[in-house]
Structure formats: structure tokens, C-alpha cells
C-alpha atoms as a PDB file:
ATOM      1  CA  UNK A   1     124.710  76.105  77.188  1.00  0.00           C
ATOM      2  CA  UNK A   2     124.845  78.901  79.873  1.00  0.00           C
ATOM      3  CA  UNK A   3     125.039  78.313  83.264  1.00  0.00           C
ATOM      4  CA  UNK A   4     123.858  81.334  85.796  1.00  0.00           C
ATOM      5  CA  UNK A   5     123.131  81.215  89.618  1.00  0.00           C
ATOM      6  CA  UNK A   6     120.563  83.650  91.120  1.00  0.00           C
ATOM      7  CA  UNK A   7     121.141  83.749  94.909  1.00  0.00           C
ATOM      8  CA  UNK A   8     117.581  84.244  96.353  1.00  0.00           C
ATOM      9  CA  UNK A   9     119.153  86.246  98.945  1.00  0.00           C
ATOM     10  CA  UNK A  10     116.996  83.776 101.723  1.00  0.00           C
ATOM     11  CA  UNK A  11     116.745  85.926 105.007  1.00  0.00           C
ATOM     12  CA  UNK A  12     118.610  88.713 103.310  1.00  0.00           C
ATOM     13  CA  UNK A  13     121.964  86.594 103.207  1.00  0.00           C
ATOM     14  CA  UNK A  14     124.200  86.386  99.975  1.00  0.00           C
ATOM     15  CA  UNK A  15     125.110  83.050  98.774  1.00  0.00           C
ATOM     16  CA  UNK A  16     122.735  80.532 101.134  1.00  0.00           C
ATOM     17  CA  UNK A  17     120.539  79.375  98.650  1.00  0.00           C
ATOM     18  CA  UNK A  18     120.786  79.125  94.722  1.00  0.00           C
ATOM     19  CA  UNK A  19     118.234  78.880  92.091  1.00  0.00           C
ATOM     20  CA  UNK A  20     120.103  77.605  88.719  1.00  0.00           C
ATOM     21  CA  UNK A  21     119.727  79.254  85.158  1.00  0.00           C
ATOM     22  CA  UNK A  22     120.640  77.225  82.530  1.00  0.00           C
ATOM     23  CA  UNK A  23     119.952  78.375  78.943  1.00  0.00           C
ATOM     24  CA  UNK A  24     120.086  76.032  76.327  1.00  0.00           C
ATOM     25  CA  UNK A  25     119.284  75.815  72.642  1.00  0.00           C
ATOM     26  CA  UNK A  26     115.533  75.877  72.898  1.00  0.00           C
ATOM     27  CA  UNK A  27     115.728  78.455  75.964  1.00  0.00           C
ATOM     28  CA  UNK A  28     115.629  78.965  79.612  1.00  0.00           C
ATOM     29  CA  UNK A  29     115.385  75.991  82.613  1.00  0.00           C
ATOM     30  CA  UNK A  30     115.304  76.629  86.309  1.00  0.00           C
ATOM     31  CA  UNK A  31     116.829  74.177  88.397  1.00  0.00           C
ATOM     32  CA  UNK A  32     115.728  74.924  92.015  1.00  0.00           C
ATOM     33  CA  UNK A  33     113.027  77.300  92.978  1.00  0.00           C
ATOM     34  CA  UNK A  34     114.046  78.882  96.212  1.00  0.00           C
ATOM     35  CA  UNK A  35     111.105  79.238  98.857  1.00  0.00           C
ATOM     36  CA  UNK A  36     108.029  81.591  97.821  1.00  0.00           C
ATOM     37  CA  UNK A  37     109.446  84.279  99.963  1.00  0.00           C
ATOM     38  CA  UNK A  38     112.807  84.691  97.870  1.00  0.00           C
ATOM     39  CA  UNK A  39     110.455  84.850  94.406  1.00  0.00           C
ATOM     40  CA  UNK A  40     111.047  88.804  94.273  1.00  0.00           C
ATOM     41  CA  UNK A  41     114.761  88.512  94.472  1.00  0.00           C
ATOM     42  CA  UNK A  42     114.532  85.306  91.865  1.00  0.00           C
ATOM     43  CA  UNK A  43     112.435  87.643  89.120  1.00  0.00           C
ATOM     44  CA  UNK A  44     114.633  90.568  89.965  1.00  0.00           C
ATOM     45  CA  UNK A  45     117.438  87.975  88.538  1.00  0.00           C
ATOM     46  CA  UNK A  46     116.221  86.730  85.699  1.00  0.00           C
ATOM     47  CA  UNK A  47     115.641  90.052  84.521  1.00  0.00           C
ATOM     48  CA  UNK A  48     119.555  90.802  84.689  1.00  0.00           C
ATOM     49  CA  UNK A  49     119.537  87.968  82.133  1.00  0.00           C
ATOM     50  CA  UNK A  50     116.722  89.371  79.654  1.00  0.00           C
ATOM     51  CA  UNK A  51     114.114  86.657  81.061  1.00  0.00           C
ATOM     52  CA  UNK A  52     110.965  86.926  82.308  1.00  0.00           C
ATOM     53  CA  UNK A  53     108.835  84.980  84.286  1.00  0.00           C
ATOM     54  CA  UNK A  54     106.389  83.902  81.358  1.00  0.00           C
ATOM     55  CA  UNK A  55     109.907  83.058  79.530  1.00  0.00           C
ATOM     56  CA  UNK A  56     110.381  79.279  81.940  1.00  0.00           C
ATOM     57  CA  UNK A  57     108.574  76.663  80.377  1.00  0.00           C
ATOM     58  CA  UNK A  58     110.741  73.928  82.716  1.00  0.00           C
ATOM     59  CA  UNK A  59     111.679  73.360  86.140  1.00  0.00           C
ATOM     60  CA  UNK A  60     113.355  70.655  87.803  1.00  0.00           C
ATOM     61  CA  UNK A  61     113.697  70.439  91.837  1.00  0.00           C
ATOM     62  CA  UNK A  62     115.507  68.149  93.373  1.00  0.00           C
ATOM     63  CA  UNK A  63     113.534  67.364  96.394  1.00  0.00           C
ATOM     64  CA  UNK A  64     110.324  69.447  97.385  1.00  0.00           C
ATOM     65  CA  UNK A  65     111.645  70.678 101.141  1.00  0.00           C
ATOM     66  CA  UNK A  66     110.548  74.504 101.260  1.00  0.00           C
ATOM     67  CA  UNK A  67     114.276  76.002 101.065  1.00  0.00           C
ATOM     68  CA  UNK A  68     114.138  74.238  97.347  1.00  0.00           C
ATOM     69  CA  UNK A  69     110.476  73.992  95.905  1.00  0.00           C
ATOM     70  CA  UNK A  70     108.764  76.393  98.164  1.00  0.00           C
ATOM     71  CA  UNK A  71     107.591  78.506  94.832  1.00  0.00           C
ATOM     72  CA  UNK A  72     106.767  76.275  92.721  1.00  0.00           C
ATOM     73  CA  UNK A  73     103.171  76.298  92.449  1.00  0.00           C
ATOM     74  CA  UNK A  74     103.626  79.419  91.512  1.00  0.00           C
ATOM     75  CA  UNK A  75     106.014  79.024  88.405  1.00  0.00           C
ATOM     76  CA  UNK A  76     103.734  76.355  87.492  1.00  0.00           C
ATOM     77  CA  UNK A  77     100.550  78.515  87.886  1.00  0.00           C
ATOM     78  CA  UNK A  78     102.510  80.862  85.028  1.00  0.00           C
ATOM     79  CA  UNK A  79     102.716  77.982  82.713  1.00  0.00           C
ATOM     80  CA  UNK A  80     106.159  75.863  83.685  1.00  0.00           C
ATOM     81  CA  UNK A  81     105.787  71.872  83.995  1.00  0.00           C
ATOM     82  CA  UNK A  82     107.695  71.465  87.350  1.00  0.00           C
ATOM     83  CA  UNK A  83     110.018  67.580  87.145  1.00  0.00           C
ATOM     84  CA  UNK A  84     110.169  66.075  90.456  1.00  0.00           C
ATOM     85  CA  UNK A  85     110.661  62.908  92.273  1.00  0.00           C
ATOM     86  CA  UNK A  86     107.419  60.977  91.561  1.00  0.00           C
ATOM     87  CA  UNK A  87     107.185  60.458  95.757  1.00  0.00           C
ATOM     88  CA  UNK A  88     107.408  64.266  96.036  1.00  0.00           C
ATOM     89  CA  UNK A  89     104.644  65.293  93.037  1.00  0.00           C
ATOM     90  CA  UNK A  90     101.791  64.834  94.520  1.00  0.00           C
ATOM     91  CA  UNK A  91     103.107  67.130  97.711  1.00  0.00           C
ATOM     92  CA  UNK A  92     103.084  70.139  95.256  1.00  0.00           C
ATOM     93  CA  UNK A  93      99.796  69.296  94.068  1.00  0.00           C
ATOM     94  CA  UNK A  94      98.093  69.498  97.500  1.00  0.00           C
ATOM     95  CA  UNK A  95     100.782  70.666  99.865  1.00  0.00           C
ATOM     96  CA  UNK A  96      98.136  70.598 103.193  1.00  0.00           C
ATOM     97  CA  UNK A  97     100.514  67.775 104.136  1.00  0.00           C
ATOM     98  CA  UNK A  98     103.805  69.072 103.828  1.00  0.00           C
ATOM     99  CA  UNK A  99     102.449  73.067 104.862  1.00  0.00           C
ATOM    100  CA  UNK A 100     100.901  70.814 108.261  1.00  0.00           C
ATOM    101  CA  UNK A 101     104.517  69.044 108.849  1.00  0.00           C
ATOM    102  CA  UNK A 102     106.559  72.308 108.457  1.00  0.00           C
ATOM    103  CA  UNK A 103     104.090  74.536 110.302  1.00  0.00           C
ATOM    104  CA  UNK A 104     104.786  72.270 113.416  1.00  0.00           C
ATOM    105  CA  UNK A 105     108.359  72.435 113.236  1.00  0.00           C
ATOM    106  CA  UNK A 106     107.973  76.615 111.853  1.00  0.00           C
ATOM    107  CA  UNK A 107     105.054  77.855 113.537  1.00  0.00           C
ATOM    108  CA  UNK A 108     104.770  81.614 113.311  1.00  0.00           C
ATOM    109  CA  UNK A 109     107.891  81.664 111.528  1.00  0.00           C
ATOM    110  CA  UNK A 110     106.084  79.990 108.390  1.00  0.00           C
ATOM    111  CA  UNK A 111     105.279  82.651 106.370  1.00  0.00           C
ATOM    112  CA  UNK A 112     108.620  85.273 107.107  1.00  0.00           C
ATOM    113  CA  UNK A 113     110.920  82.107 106.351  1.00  0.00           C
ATOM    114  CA  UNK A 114     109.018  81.049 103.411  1.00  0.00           C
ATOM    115  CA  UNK A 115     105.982  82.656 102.374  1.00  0.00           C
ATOM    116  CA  UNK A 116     103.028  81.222  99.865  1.00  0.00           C
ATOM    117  CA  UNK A 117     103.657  77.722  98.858  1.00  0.00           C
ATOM    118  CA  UNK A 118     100.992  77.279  96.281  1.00  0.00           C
ATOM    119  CA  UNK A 119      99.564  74.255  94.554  1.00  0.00           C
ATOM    120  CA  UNK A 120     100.475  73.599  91.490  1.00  0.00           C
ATOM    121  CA  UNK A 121      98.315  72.288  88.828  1.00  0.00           C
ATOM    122  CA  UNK A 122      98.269  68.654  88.461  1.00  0.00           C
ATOM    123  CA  UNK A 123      99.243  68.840  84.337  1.00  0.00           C
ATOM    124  CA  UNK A 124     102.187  70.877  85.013  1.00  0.00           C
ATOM    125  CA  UNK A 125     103.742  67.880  87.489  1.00  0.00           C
ATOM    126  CA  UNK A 126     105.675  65.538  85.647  1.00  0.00           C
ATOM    127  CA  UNK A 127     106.979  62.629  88.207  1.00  0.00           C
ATOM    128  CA  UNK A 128     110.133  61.424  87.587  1.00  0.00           C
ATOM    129  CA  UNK A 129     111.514  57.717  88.690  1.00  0.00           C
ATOM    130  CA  UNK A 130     115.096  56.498  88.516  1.00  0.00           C
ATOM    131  CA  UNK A 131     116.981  56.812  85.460  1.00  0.00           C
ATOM    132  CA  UNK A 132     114.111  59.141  83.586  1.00  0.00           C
ATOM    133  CA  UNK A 133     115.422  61.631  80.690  1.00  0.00           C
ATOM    134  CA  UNK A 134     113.918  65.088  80.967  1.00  0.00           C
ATOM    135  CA  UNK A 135     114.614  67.018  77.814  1.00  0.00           C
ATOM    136  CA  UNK A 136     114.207  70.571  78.276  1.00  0.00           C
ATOM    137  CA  UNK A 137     115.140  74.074  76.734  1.00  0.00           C
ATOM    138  CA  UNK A 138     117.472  72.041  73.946  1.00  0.00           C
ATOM    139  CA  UNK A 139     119.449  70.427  77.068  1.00  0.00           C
ATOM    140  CA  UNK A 140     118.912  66.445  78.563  1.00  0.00           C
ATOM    141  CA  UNK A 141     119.215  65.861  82.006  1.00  0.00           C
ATOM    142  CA  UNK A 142     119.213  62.329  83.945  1.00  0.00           C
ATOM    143  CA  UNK A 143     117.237  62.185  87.118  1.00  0.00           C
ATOM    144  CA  UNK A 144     119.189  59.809  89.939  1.00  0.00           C
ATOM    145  CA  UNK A 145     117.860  58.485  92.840  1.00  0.00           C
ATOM    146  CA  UNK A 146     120.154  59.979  95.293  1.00  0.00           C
ATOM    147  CA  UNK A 147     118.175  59.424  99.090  1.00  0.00           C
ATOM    148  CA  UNK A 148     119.458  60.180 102.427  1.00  0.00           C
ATOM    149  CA  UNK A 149     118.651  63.102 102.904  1.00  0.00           C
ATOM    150  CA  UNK A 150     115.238  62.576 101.774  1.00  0.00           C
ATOM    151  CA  UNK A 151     113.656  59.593 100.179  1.00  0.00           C
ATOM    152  CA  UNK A 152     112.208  61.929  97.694  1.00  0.00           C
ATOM    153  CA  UNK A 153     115.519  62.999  96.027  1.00  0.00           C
ATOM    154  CA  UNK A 154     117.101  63.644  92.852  1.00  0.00           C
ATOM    155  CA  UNK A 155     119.959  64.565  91.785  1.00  0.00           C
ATOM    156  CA  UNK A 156     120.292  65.776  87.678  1.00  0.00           C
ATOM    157  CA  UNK A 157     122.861  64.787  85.755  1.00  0.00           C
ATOM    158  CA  UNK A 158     123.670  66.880  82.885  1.00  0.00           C
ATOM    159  CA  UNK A 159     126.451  66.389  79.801  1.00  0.00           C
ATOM    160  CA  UNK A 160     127.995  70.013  79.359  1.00  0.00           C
ATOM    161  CA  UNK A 161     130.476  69.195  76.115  1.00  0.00           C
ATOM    162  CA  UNK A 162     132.301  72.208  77.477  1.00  0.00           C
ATOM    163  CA  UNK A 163     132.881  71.230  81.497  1.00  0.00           C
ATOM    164  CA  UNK A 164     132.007  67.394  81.152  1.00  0.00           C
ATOM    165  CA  UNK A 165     129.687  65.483  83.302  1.00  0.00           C
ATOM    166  CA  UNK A 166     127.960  67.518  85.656  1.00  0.00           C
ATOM    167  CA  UNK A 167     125.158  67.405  88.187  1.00  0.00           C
ATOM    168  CA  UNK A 168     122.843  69.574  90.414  1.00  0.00           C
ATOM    169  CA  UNK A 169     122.827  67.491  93.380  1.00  0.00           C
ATOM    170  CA  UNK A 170     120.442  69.492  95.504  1.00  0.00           C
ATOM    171  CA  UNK A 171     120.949  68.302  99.300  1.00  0.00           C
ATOM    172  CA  UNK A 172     122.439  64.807  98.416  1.00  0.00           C
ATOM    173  CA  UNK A 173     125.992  66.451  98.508  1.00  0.00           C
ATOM    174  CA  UNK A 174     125.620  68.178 101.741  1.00  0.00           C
ATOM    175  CA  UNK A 175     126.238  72.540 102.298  1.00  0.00           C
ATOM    176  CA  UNK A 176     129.367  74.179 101.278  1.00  0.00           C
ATOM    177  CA  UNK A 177     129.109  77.688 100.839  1.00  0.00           C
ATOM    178  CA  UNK A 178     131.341  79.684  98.726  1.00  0.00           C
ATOM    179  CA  UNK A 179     134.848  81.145  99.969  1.00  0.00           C
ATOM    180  CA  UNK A 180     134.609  78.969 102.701  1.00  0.00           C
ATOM    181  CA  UNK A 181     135.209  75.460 101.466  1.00  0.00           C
ATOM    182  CA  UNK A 182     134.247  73.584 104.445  1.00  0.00           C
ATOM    183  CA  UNK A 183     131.084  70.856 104.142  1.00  0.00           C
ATOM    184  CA  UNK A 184     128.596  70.598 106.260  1.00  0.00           C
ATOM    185  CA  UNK A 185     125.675  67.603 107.052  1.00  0.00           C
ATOM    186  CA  UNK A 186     121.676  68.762 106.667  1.00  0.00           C
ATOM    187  CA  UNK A 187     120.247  65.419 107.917  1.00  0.00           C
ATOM    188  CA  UNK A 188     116.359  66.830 108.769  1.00  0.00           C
ATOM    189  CA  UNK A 189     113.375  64.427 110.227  1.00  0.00           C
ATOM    190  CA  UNK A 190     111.835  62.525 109.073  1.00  0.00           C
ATOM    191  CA  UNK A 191     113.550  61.021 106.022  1.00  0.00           C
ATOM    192  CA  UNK A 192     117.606  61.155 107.528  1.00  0.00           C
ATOM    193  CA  UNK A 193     118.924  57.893 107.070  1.00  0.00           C
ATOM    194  CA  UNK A 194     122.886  57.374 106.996  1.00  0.00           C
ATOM    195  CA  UNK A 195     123.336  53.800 105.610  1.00  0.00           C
ATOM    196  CA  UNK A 196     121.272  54.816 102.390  1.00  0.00           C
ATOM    197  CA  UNK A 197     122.975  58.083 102.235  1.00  0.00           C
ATOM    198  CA  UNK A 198     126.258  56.815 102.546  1.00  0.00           C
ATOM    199  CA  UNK A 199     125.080  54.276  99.354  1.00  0.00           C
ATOM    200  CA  UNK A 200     124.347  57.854  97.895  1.00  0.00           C
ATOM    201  CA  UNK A 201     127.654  59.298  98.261  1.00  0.00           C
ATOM    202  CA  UNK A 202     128.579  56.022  96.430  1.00  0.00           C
ATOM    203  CA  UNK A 203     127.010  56.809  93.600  1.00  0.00           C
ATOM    204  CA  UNK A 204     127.589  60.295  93.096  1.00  0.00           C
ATOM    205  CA  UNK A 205     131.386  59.080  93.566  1.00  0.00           C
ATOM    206  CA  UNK A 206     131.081  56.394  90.955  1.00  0.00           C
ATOM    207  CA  UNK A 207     129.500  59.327  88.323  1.00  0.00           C
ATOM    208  CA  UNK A 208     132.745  60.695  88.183  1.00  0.00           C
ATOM    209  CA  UNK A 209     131.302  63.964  87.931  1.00  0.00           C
ATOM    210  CA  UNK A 210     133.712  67.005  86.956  1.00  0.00           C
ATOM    211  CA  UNK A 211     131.605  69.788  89.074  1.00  0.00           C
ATOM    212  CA  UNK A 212     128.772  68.817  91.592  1.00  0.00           C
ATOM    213  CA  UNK A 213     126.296  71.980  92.073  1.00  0.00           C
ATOM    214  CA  UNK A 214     124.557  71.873  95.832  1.00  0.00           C
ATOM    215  CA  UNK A 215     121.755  74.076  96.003  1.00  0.00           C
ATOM    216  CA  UNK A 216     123.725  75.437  98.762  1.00  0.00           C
ATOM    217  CA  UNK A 217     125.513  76.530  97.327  1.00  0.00           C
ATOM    218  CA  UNK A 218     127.654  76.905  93.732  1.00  0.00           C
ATOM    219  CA  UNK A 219     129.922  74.811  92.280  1.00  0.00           C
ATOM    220  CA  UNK A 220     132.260  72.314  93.678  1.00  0.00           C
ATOM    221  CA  UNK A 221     135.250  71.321  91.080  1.00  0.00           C
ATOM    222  CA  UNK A 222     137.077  68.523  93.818  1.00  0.00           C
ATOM    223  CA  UNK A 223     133.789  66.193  93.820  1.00  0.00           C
ATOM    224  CA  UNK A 224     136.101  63.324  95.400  1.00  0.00           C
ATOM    225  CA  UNK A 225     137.726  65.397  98.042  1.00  0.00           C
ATOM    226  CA  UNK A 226     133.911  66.871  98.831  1.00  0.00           C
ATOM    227  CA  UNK A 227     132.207  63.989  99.096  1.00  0.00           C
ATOM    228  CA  UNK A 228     134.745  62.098 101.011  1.00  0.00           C
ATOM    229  CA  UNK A 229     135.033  64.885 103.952  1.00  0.00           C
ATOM    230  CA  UNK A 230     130.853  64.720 103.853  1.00  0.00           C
ATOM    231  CA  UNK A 231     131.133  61.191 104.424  1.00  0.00           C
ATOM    232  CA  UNK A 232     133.538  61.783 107.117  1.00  0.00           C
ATOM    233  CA  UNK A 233     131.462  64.239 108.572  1.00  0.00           C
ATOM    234  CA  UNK A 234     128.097  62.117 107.935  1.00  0.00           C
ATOM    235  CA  UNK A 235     129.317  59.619 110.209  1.00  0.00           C
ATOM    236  CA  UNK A 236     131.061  61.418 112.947  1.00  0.00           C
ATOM    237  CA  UNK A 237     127.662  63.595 113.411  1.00  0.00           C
ATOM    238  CA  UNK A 238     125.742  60.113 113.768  1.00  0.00           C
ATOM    239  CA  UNK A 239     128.497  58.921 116.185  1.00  0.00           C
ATOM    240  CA  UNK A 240     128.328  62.215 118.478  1.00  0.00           C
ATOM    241  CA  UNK A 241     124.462  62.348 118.597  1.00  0.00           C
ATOM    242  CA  UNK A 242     124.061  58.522 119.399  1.00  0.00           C
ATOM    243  CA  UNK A 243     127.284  58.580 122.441  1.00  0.00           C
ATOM    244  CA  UNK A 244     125.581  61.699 124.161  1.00  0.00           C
ATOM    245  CA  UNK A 245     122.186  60.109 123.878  1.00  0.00           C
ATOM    246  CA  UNK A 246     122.727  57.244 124.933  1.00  0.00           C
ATOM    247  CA  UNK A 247     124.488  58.356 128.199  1.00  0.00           C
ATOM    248  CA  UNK A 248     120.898  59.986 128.601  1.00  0.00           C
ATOM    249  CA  UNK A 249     121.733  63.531 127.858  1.00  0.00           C
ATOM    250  CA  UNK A 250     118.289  65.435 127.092  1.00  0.00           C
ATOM    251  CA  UNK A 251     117.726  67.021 123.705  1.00  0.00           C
ATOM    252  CA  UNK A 252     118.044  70.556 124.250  1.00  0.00           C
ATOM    253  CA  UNK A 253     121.255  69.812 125.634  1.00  0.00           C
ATOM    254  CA  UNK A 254     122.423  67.553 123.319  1.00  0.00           C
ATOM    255  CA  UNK A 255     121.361  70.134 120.853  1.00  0.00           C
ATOM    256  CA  UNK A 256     123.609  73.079 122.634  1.00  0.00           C
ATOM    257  CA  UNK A 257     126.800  70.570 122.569  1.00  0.00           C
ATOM    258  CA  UNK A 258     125.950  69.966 118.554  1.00  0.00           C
ATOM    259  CA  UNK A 259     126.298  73.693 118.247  1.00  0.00           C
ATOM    260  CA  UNK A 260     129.167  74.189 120.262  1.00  0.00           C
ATOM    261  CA  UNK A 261     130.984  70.744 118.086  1.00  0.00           C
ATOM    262  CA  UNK A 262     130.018  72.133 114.786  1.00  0.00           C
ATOM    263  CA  UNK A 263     130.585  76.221 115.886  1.00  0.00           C
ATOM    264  CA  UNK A 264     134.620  74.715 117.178  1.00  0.00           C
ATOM    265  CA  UNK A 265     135.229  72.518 113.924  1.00  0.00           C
ATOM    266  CA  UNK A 266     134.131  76.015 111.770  1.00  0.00           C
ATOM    267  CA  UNK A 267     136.462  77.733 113.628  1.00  0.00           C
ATOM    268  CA  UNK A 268     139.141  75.099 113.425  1.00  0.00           C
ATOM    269  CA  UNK A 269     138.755  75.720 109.930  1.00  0.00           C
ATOM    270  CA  UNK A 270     139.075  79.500 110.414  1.00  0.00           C
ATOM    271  CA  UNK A 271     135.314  80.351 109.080  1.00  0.00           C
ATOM    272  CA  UNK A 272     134.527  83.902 110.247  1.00  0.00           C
ATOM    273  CA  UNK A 273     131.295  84.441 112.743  1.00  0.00           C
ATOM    274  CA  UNK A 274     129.474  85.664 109.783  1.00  0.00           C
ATOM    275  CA  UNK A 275     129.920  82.319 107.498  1.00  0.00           C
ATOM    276  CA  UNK A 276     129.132  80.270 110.338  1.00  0.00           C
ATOM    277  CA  UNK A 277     125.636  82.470 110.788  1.00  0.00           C
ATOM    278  CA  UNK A 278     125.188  81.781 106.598  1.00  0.00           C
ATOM    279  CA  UNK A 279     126.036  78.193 107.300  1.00  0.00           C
ATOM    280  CA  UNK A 280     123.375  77.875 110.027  1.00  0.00           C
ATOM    281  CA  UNK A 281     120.749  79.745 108.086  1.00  0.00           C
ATOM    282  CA  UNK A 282     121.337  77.262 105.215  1.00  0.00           C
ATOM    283  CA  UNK A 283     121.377  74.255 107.979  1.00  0.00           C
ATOM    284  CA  UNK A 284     119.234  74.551 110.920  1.00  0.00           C
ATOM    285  CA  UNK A 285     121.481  72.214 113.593  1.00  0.00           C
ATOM    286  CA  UNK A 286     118.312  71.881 115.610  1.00  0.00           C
ATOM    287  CA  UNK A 287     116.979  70.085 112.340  1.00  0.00           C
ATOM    288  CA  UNK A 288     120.032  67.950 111.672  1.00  0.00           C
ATOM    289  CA  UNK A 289     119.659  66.428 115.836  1.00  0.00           C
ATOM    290  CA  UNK A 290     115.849  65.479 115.483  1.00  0.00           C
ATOM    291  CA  UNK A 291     116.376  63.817 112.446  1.00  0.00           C
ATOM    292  CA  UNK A 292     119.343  61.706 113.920  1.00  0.00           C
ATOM    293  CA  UNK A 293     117.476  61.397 116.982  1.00  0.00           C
ATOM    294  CA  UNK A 294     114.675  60.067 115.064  1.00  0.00           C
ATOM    295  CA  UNK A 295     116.679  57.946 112.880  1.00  0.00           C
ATOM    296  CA  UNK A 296     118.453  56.216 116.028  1.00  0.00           C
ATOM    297  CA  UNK A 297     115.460  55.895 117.423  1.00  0.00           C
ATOM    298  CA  UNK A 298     114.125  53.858 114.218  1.00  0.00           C
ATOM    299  CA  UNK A 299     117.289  51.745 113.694  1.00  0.00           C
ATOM    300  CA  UNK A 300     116.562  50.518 117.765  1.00  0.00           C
ATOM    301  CA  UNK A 301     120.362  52.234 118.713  1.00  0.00           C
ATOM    302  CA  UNK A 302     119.097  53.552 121.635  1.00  0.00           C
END
């Protein structure tokens, strides 16, 4: 097996979001999409492998948010079955839904951010459940139920004989972007929920997985040491949004003193202005408060 990661490049930045290549026996899988408006770079990418577009017959996404799955109506209008969490499929079948949601979180910024998200034909959606085997380009992969982050998660487990047990664990393992080495919480509405994420992280722990692979973004060798400091961080973000709430401080202000906590702890760990703006481009803050607003607000904390 190969392993290649194409950086889509999303809002022009290097290393925010990846797309995995992996090439096995029987040919090319795509792990990750990217959102419609990265498909250029994506194609451009492939091509610096000798593939084309015609040339993936499977792709697997993790969770359907439009950062991972945004073009994948289109790779299955070219002929790939797309293998997704069976609460996500039929979202890429008729996205009206999901386009609706984002559009009132996106508005005008929709189509710049993330461009067509087509349907994909209902044939080329295979749902997946807990514990399913997808076998694919002479490679077998092991969907896991990994929520949190969104019920509609999975992360895929993958025997490399070479580098062991590994795993594409899309959002379920947090952000940590390359040459920086610091992790970082995307906890969006409406699907945040820390008690089932934290039973998450337990699982990924208890894989004893060799390298995790976040679609933001590459490889992480010290899976222990990265999932402990996201579970670390998971609850200390919970803690800050929840104290400041509930001694009535408004959102937008809540959401500035987020910023400010999360812009000091990057520079405690000496990340340069320019990480930090890759960091928030792969993390939204304003998306990580109104999901833990919203999930305080449904667990009755405030």
C-alpha cells in the first residue's frame, strides 16, 4: 500500500485540510473529499500521482460536514460508491437539509468557502453501521463509531503490515496541524457532545493505533500523548464556556474571551500568527462556542 496526502489548499492555505490517497493492490481509494471548492486543487493532485478522476472507484468520508464531504456528489456522479455513516447517507443524497443548515450559519459565504455540493446518486451510497468491513482497491478498512463531534462519525481503521494499525480518524481526534504539534477542539452545533466524545477518545485509545490521520491534518505517530492533551483540552473548553456563561456573559463576548484563551495558549506554545490563522481556518472558534453553548443548554447546565 501507498499512502499520499493531497492538501486541498482550502482558502488558499497549505496544510488545513487533507484528502487521503491510498493505493492498494486493486488501485486507488480516497479517504476524505475536501469541500467542492478545493476539487481543482484535489484533481491537480492526483494527477502528480498518474490518476485521474475516472481512475476512483471508492471513497470513504468520515462524517459528511462540508470541510470533509463537500464534493462528493460529484466523485460519485463520475462513477465512485461514496462509504459513509448510514445517519449521514441519505444527507448526500438530497443535501437541501444540510445546504439549508450551513447556509444559515454561511450565508453569502456559502459558495467562496465551499462551492457545489451535489447529490449524489442513491446506488453509489453505501451506509455503513458499526463494525462494517469496506473492502476497497485490494485494501480492508473497519468503520468505528467514533461520535462527539458528530453523531454521524466514523473513524477507518486500516491494517498497514508495514506501519501497523492505523486509522483516518476524521474530526474524532481533534486539529493538529503539521510543524506545530499543538491540538486543538472543533466541537460545532448541533451534534457537540463531551461525555460521548470523551467515550470516543476511549476507544480510539484502547485501538492502540500506531499513527492516527485527522483530516486536519497528517499523521500523528504519539496517538496516546495526542489524545490525552485533546481530552485535556476537551474538557477545559467545556469548563471555560459554561463559568463565563453562567455568570451571564453574552455570546459575542464570551466568544471574544474564547479567542483571546485559545490565541494566549497558541502562543504559550510559541505557534507563529500565521499557524494560529491556519488553525482558525481549519476551526472556526465561533463554531466550537455555539455548539457548547448549545450542548449546555441541552444537558440543563445553565
Amino acid at each position: 500500500m501507498k499512502l499520499h496526502i493531497l492538501d486541498t489548499h482550502f482558502q488558499g492555505m497549505a496544510q488545513v485540510t487533507a484528502v487521503y490517497l491510498l493505493v492498494g493492490s486493486e488501485g486507488p481509494v480516497l479517504v476524505e473529499t475536501g469541500p467542492g471548492s478545493t476539487l481543482p486543487a484535489i484533481i491537480t493532485a492526483l494527477d502528480a500521482h498518474g490518476f485521474r478522476p475516472a481512475d476512483i472507484r471508492h471513497v470513504l468520508l468520515t462524517h459528511i460536514h462540508l470541510d470533509h464531504a463537500g464534493a462528493a456528489g460529484w466523485w460519485a456522479q463520475q462513477g465512485a460508491q461514496l462509504y459513509v455513516h448510514h445517519v449521514g447517507a441519505p444527507h448526500l443524497i438530497d443535501p437541501s437539509k444540510l445546504l439549508a443548515s450551513a447556509t444559515r450559519i454561511y450565508g453569502d459565504k456559502m459558495d467562496t468557502l465551499w462551492g457545489d455540493f451535489l447529490p449524489a446518486p442513491a446506488e453509489r451510497v453505501t451506509p455503513l453501521y458499526d463494525g462494517d468491513v469496506v473492502s476497497a482497491g485490494g485494501l480492508t478498512f473497519t468503520a468505528l463509531d467514533t461520535p462527539g463531534h458528530a453523531y454521524h462519525h466514523h473513524t477507518y481503521r486500516l491494517r498497514d503490515y508495514r506501519a501497523g494499525e492505523i486509522a483516518f480518524t476524521g474530526d474524532a481526534a481533534g486539529v493538529n496541524l503539521p510543524q506545530v504539534n499543538v491540538v486543538d477542539l472543533p466541537a460545532p452545533p448541533p451534534e457537540f457532545h463531551m461525555e460521548t466524545w470523551l467515550a470516543t477518545l476511549d476507544r480510539l485509545e484502547a485501538a492502540e493505533l500506531t499513527t492516527i490521520y485527522p483530516t486536519h491534518f497528517g499523521p500523528i505517530d504519539d496517538v496516546h500523548g495526542h489524545l490525552v492533551a485533546l481530552r485535556g483540552l476537551l474538557i477545559d473548553a467545556v469548563a471555560f464556556v459554561a463559568e463565563r456563561q453562567a455568570a451571564g456573559v453574552e455570546r459575542d463576548a464570551l466568544l471574544a474571551e474564547y479567542v483571546a484563551w485559545n490565541r494566549q495558549r497558541a502562543r504559550a506554545n510559541h505557534i507563529s500568527p500565521s499557524a494560529i490563522d491556519r488553525y482558525e481556518a481549519a476551526n472556526p472558534l465561533f463554531m466550537s462556542v455555539d455548539g457548547i453553548l448549545r450542548y449546555l443548554r441541552k444537558r440543563g447546565a445553565v
